[in-house]
C-alpha atoms as a PDB file:
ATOM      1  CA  UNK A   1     127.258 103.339  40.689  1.00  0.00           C
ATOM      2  CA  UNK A   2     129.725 103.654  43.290  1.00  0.00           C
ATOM      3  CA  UNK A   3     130.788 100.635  45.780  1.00  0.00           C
ATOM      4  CA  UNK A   4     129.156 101.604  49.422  1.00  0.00           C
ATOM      5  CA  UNK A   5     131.637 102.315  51.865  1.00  0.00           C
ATOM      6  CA  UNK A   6     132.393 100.636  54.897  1.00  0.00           C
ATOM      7  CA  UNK A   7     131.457 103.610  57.139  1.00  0.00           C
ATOM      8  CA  UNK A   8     127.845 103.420  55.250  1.00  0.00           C
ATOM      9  CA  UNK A   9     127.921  99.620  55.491  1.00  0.00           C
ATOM     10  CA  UNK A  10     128.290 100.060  59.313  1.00  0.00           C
ATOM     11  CA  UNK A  11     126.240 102.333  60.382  1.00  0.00           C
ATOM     12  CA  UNK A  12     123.326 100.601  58.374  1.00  0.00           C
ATOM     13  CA  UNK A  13     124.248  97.903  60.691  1.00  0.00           C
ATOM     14  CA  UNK A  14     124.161  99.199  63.714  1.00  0.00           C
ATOM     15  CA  UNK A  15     121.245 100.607  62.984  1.00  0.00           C
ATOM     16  CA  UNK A  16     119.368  97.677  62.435  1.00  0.00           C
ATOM     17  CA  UNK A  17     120.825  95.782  65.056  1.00  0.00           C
ATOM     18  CA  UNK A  18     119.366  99.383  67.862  1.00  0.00           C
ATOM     19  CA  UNK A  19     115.918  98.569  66.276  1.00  0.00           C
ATOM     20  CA  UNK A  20     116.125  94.798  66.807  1.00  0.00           C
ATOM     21  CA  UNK A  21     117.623  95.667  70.396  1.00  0.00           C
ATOM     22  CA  UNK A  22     114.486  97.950  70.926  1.00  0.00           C
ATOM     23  CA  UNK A  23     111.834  95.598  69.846  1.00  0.00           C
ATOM     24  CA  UNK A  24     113.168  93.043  72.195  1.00  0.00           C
ATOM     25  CA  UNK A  25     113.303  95.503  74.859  1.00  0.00           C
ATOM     26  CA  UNK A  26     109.792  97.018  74.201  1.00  0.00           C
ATOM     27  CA  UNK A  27     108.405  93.179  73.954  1.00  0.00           C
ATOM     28  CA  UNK A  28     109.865  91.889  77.130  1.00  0.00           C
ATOM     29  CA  UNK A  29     108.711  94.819  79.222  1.00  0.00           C
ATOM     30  CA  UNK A  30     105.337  94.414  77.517  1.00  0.00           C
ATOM     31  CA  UNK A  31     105.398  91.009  78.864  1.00  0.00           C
ATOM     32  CA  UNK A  32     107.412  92.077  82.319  1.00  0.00           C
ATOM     33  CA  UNK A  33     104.314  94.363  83.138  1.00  0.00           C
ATOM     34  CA  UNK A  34     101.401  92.284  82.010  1.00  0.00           C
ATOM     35  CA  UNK A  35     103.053  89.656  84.745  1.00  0.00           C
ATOM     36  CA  UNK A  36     103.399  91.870  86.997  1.00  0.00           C
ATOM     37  CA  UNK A  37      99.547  93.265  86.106  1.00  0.00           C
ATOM     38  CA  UNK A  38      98.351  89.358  86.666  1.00  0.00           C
ATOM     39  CA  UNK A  39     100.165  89.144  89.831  1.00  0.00           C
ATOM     40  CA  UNK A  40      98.817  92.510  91.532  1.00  0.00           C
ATOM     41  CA  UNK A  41      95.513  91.673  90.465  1.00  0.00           C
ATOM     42  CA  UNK A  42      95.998  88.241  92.190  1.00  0.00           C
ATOM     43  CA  UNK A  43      96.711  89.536  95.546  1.00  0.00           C
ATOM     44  CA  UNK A  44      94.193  92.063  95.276  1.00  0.00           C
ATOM     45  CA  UNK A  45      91.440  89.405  94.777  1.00  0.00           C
ATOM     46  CA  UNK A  46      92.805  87.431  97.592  1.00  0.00           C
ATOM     47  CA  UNK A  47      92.741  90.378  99.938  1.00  0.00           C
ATOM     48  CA  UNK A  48      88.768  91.201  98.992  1.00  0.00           C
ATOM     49  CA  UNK A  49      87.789  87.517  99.609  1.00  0.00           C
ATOM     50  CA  UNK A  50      89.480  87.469 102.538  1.00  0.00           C
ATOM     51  CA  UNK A  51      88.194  90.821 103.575  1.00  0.00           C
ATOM     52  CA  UNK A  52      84.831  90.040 102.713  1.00  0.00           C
ATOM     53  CA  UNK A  53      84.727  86.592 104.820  1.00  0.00           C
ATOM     54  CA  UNK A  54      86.320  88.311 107.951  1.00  0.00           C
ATOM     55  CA  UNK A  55      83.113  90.697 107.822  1.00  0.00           C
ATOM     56  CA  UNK A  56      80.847  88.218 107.332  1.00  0.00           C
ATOM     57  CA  UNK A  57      82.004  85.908 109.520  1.00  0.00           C
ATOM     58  CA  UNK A  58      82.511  88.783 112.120  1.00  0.00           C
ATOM     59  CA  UNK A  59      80.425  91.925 111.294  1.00  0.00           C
ATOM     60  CA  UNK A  60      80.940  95.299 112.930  1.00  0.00           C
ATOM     61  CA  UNK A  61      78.413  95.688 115.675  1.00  0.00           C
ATOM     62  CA  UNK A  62      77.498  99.164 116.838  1.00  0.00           C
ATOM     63  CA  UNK A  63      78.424  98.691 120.164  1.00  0.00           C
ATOM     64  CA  UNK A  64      82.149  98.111 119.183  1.00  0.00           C
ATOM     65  CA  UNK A  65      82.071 101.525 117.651  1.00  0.00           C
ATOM     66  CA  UNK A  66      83.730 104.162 120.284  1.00  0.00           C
ATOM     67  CA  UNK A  67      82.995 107.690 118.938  1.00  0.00           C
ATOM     68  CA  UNK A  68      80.005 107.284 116.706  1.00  0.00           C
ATOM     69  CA  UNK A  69      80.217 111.152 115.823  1.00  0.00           C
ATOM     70  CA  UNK A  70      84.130 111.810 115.561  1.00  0.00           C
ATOM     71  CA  UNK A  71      82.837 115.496 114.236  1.00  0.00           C
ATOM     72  CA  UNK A  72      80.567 116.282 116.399  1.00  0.00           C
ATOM     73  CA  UNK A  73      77.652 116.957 114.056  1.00  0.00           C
ATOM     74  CA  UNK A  74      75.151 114.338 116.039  1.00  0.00           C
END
């Protein structure tokens, strides 16, 4: 058997290290985004609760409506 060369050596390396690199990259984003998920999905909630007390609280009456047939099909 031959002794590997340096070049071979290296590049196995480097190799390795680009698919450790990626894995941490892939992993953090994973985790970035499900954050980010949690978050968006946070506000949202807030904004239907709030939403859905302001119309409770203070429903749309009829009379408050100005053009009650913006088509014109009534």
């Amino acid at each position: 058997m031959e002794p590997e060369s340096p070049t071979t050596r290296k590049s196995s390396v480097r190799g390795t290290a680009a698919l450790i690199i990626a894995v941490v990259v892939i992993v953090g984003m994973a985790i970035v985004f499900r954050l980010l998920f949690l978050i968006i999905l946070g506000i949202g909630v807030i904004v239907a609760v709030i939403l859905s007390l302001w119309h409770r609280f203070r429903p749309l009456k009829e009379e408050n409506v100005d053009n009650k047939h913006p088509l014109g099909l009534g």
